[in-house]
PDB file of N, CA and C in Angstrom:
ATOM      1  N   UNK A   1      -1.274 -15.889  32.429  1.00  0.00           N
ATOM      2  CA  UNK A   1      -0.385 -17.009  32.590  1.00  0.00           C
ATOM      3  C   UNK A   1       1.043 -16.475  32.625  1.00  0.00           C
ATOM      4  N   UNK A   2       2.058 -16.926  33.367  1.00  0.00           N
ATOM      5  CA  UNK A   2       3.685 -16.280  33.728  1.00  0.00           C
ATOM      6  C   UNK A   2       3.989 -17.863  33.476  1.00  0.00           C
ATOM      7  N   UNK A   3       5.362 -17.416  32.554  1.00  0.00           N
ATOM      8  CA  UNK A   3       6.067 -18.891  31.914  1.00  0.00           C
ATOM      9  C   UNK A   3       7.571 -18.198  32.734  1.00  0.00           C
ATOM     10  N   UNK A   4       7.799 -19.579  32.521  1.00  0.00           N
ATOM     11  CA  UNK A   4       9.388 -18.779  32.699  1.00  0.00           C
ATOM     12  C   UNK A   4       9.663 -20.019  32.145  1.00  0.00           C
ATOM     13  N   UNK A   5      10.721 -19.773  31.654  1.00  0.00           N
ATOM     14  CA  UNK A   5      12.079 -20.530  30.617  1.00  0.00           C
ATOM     15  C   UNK A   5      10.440 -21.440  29.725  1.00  0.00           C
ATOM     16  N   UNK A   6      10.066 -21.179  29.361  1.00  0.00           N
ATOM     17  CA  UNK A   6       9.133 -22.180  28.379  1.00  0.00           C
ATOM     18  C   UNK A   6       8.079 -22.949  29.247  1.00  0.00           C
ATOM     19  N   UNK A   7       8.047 -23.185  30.368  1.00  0.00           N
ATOM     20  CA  UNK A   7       7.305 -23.553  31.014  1.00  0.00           C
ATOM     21  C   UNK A   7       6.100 -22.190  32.028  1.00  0.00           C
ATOM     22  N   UNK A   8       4.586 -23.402  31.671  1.00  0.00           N
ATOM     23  CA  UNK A   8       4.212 -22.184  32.384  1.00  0.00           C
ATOM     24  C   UNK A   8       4.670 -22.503  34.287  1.00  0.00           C
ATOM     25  N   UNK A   9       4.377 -21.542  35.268  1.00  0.00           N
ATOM     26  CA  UNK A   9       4.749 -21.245  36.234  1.00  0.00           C
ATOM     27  C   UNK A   9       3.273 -20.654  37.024  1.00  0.00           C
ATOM     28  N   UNK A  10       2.269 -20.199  36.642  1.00  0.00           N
ATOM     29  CA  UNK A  10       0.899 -19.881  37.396  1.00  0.00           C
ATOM     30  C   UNK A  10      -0.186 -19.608  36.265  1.00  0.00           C
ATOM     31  N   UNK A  11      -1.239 -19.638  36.506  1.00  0.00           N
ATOM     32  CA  UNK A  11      -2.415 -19.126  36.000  1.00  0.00           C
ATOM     33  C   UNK A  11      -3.523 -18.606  36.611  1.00  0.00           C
ATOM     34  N   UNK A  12      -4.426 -17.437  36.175  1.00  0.00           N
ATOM     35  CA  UNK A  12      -5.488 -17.324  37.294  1.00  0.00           C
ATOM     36  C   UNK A  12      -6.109 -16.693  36.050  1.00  0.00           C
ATOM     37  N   UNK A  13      -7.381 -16.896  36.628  1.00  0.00           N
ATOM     38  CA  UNK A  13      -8.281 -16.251  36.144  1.00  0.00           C
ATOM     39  C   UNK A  13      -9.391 -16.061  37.302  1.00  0.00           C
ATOM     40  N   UNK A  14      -9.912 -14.806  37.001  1.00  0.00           N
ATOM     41  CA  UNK A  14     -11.460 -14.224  38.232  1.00  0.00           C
ATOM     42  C   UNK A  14     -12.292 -13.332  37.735  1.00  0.00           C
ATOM     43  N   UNK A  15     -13.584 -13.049  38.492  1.00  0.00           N
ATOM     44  CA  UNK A  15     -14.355 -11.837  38.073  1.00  0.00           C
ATOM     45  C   UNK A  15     -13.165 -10.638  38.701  1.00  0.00           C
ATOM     46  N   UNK A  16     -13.833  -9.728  37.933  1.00  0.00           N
ATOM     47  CA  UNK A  16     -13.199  -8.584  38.952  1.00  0.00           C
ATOM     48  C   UNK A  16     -14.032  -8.182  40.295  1.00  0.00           C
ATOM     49  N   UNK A  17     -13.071  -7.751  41.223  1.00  0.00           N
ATOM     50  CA  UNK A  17     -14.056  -6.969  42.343  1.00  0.00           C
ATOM     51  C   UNK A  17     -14.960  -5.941  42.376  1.00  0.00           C
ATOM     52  N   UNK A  18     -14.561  -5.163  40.880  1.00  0.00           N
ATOM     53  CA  UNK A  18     -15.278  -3.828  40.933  1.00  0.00           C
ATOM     54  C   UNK A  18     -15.789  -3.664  39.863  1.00  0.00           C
ATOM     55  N   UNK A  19     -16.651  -2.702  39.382  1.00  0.00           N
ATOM     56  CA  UNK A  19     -17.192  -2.740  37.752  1.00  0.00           C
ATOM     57  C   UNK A  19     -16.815  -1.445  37.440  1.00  0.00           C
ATOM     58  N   UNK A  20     -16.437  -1.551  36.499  1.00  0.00           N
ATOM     59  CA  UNK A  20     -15.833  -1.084  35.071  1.00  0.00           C
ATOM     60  C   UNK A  20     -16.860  -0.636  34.127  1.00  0.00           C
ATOM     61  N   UNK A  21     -16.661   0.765  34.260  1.00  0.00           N
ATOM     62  CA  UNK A  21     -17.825   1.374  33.217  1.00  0.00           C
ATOM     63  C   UNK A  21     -17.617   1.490  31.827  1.00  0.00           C
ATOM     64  N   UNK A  22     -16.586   1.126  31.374  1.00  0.00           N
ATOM     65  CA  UNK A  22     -15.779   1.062  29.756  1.00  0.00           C
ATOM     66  C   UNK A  22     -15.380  -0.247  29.641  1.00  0.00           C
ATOM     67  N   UNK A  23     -15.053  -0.950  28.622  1.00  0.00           N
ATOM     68  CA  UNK A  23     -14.111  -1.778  28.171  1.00  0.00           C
ATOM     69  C   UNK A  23     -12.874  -1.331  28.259  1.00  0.00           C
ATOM     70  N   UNK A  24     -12.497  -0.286  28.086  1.00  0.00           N
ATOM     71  CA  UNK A  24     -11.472   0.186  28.192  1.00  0.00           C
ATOM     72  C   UNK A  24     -10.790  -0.185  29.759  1.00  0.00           C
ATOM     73  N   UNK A  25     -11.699   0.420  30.577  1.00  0.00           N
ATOM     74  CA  UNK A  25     -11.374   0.283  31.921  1.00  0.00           C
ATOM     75  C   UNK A  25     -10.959  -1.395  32.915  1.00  0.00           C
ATOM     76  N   UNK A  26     -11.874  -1.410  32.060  1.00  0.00           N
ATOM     77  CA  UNK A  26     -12.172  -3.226  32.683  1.00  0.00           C
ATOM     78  C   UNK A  26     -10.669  -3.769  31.909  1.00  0.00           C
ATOM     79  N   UNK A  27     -10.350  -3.577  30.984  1.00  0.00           N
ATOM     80  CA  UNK A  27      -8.670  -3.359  30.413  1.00  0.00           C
ATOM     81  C   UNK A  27      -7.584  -3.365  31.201  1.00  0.00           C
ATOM     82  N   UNK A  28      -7.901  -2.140  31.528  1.00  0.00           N
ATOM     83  CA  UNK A  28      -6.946  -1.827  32.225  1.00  0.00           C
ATOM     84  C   UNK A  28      -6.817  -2.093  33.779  1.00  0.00           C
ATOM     85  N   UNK A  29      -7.786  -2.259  34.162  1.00  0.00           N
ATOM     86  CA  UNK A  29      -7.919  -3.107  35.712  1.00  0.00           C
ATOM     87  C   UNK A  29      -7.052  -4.170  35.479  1.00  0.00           C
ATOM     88  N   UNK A  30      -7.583  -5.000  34.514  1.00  0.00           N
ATOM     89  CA  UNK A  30      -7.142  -6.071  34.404  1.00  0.00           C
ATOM     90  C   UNK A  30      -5.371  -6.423  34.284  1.00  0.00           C
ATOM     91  N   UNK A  31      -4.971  -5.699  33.794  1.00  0.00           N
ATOM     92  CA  UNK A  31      -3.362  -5.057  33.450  1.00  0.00           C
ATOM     93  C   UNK A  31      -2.752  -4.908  34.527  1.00  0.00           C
ATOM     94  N   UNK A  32      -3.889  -3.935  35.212  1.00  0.00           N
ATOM     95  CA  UNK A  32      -3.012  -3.845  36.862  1.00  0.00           C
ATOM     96  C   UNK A  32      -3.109  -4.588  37.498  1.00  0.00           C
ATOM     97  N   UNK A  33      -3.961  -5.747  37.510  1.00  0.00           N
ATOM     98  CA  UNK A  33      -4.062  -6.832  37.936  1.00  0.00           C
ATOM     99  C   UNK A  33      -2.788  -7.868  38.230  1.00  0.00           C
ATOM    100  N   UNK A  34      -2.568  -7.677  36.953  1.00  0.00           N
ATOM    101  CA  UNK A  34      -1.252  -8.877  36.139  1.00  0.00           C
ATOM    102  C   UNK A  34      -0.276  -8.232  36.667  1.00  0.00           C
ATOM    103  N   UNK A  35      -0.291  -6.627  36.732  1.00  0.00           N
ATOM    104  CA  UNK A  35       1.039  -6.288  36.760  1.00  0.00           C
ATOM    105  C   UNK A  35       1.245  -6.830  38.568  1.00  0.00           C
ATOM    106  N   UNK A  36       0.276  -6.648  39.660  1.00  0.00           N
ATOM    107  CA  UNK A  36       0.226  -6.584  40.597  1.00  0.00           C
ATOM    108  C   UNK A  36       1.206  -8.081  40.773  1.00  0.00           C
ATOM    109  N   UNK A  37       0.006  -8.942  40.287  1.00  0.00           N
ATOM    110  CA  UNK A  37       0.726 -10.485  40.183  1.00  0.00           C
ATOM    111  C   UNK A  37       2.146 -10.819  39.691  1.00  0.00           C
ATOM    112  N   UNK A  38       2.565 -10.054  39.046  1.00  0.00           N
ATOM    113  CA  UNK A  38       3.779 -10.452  38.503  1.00  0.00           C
ATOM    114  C   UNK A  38       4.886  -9.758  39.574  1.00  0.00           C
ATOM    115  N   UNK A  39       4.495  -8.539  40.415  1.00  0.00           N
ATOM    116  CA  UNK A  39       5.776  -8.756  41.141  1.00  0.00           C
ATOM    117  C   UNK A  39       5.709  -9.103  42.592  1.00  0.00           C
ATOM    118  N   UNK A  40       4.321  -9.597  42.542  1.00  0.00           N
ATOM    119  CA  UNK A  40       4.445 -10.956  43.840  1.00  0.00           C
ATOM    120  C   UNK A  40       5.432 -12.385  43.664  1.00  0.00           C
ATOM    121  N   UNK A  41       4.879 -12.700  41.990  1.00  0.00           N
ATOM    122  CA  UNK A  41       5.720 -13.804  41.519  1.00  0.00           C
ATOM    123  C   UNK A  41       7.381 -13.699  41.244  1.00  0.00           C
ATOM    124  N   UNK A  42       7.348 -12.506  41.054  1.00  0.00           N
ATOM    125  CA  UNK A  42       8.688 -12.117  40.655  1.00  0.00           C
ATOM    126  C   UNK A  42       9.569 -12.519  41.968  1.00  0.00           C
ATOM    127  N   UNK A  43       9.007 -11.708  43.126  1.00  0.00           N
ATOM    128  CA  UNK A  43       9.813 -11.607  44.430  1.00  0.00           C
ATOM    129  C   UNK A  43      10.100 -13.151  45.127  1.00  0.00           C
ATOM    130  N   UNK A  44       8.667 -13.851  44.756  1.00  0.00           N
ATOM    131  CA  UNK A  44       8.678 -14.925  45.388  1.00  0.00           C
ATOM    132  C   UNK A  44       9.813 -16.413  44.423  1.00  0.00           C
ATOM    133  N   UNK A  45      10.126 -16.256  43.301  1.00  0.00           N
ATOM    134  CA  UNK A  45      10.996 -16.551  42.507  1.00  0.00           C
ATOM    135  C   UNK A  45      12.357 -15.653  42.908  1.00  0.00           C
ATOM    136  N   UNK A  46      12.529 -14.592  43.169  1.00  0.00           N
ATOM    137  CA  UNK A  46      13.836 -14.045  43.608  1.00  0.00           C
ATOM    138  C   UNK A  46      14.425 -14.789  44.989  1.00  0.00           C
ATOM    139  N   UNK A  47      13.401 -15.236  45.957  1.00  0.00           N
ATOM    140  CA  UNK A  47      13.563 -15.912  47.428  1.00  0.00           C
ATOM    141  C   UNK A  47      14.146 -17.070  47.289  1.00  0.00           C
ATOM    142  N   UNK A  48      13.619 -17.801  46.016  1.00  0.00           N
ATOM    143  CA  UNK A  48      13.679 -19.438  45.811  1.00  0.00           C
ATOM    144  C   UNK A  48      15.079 -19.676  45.268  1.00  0.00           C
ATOM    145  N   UNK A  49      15.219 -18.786  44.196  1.00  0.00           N
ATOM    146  CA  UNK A  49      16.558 -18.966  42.801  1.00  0.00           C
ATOM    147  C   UNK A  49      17.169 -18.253  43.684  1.00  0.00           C
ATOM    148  N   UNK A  50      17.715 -16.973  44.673  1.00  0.00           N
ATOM    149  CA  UNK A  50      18.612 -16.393  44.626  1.00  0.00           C
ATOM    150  C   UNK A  50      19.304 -16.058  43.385  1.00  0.00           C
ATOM    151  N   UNK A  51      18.455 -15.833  42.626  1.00  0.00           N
ATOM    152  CA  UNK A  51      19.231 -14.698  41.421  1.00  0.00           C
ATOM    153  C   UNK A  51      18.086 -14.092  40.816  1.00  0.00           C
ATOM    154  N   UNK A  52      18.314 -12.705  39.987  1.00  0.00           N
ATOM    155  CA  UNK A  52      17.313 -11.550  39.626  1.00  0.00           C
ATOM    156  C   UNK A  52      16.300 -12.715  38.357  1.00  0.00           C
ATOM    157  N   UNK A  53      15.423 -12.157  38.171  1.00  0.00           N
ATOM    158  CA  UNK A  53      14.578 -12.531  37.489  1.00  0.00           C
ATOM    159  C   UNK A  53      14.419 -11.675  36.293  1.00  0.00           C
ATOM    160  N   UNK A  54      14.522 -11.983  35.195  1.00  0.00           N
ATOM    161  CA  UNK A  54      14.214 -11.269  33.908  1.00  0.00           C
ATOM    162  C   UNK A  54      12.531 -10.221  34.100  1.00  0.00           C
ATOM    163  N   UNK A  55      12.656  -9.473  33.089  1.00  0.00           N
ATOM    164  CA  UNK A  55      11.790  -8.713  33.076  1.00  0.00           C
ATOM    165  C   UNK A  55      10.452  -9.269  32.665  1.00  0.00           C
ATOM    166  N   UNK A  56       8.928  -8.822  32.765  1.00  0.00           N
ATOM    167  CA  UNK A  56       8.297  -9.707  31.903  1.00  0.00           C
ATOM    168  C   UNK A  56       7.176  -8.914  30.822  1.00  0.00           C
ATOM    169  N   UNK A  57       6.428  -9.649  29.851  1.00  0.00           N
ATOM    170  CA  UNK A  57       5.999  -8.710  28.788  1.00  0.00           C
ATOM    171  C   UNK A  57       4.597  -8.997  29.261  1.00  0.00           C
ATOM    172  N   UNK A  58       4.000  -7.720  29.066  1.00  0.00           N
ATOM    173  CA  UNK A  58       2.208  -8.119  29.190  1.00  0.00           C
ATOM    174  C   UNK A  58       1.630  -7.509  27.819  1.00  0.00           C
ATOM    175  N   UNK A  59       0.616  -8.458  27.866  1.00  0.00           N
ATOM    176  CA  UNK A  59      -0.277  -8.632  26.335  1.00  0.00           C
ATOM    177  C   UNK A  59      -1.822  -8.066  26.563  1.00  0.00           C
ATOM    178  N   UNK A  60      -2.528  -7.260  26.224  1.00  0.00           N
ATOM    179  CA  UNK A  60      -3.396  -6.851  25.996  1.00  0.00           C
ATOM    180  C   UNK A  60      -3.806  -6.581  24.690  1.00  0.00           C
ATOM    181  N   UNK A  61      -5.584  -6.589  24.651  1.00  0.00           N
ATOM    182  CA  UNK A  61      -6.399  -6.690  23.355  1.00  0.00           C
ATOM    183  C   UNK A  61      -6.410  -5.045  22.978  1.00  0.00           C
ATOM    184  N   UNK A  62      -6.722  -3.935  24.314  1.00  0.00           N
ATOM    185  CA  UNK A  62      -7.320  -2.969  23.982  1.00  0.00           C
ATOM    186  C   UNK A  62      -6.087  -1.692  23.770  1.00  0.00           C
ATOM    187  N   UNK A  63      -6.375  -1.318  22.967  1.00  0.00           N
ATOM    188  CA  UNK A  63      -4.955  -0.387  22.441  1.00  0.00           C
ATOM    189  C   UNK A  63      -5.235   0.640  23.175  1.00  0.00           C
ATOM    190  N   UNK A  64      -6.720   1.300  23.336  1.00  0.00           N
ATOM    191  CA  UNK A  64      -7.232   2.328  24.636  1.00  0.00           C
ATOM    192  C   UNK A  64      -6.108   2.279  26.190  1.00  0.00           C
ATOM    193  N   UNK A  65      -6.612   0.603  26.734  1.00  0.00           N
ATOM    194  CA  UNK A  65      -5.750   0.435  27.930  1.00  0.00           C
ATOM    195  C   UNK A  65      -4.486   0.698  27.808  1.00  0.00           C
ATOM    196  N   UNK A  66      -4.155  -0.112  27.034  1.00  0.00           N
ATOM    197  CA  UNK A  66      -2.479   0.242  26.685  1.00  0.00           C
ATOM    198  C   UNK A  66      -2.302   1.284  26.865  1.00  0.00           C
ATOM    199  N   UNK A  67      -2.490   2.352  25.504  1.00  0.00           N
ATOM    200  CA  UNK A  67      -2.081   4.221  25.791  1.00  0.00           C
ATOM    201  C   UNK A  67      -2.638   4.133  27.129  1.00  0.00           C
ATOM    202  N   UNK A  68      -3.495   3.758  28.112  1.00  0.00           N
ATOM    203  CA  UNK A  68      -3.382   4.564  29.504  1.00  0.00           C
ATOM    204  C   UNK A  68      -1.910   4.105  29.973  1.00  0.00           C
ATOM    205  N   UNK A  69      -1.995   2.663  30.408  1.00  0.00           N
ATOM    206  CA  UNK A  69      -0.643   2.214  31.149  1.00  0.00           C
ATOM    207  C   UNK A  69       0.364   2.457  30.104  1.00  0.00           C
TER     208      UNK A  69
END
Protein backbone atom coordinates (compact mmCIF):
# COMPACT_ATOMS: atom_id res chain seq x y z
CA UNK A 1 0.00 0.00 0.00
CA UNK A 2 1.72 3.81 -0.96
CA UNK A 3 -0.01 6.64 1.24
CA UNK A 4 0.94 9.87 0.65
CA UNK A 5 0.15 12.74 3.04
CA UNK A 6 -2.06 10.16 5.25
CA UNK A 7 -4.08 8.99 2.65
CA UNK A 8 -3.71 5.77 0.97
CA UNK A 9 -2.95 6.36 -2.91
CA UNK A 10 -2.77 2.39 -4.43
CA UNK A 11 -2.84 -1.11 -3.31
CA UNK A 12 -2.04 -4.43 -4.95
CA UNK A 13 -1.68 -7.49 -4.08
CA UNK A 14 -0.76 -10.91 -6.54
CA UNK A 15 0.76 -14.33 -6.78
CA UNK A 16 4.13 -14.01 -7.89
CA UNK A 17 5.19 -14.98 -11.47
CA UNK A 18 7.98 -17.10 -10.44
CA UNK A 19 8.75 -19.49 -7.50
CA UNK A 20 10.91 -18.85 -4.91
CA UNK A 21 12.87 -21.57 -3.42
CA UNK A 22 13.38 -19.81 0.17
CA UNK A 23 11.23 -17.59 2.12
CA UNK A 24 13.83 -15.57 2.07
CA UNK A 25 13.67 -15.19 -1.64
CA UNK A 26 10.02 -14.97 -2.11
CA UNK A 27 11.02 -11.76 0.37
CA UNK A 28 12.82 -10.35 -1.48
CA UNK A 29 11.06 -10.66 -4.88
CA UNK A 30 8.53 -9.24 -3.25
CA UNK A 31 10.60 -5.95 -2.17
CA UNK A 32 11.60 -5.65 -5.66
CA UNK A 33 8.37 -5.78 -6.50
CA UNK A 34 7.30 -2.69 -4.35
CA UNK A 35 10.36 -1.12 -5.08
CA UNK A 36 9.56 -1.51 -8.91
CA UNK A 37 5.99 -0.03 -8.10
CA UNK A 38 6.97 2.76 -6.25
CA UNK A 39 8.94 4.45 -8.91
CA UNK A 40 6.27 3.97 -11.47
CA UNK A 41 4.06 5.76 -8.81
CA UNK A 42 6.54 8.09 -7.94
CA UNK A 43 7.05 9.35 -11.67
CA UNK A 44 3.49 9.22 -12.37
CA UNK A 45 2.77 11.64 -9.22
CA UNK A 46 5.87 13.80 -10.38
CA UNK A 47 3.71 14.34 -14.01
CA UNK A 48 0.48 15.26 -12.06
CA UNK A 49 1.94 17.65 -8.94
CA UNK A 50 4.83 19.09 -10.88
CA UNK A 51 6.87 18.97 -7.82
CA UNK A 52 9.50 16.14 -6.45
CA UNK A 53 7.98 13.60 -4.40
CA UNK A 54 9.36 12.62 -0.98
CA UNK A 55 11.22 9.54 -0.54
CA UNK A 56 9.41 6.35 0.51
CA UNK A 57 9.98 3.62 3.37
CA UNK A 58 9.49 -0.15 2.69
CA UNK A 59 8.54 -2.64 5.42
CA UNK A 60 9.43 -6.13 5.40
CA UNK A 61 8.97 -9.28 7.83
CA UNK A 62 12.24 -11.10 6.80
CA UNK A 63 15.48 -9.64 8.23
CA UNK A 64 17.30 -12.36 5.65
CA UNK A 65 15.64 -10.16 2.65
CA UNK A 66 16.43 -7.07 4.10
CA UNK A 67 20.43 -7.82 4.63
CA UNK A 68 20.12 -8.85 0.83
CA UNK A 69 18.49 -5.46 -0.41
Amino acid sequence: MFQLRNGSITWRCQKQQSVATSRCEAEYMALAMTTNHHLWVKRRLQELLKQDIPRALSFGDSNAAIDIA
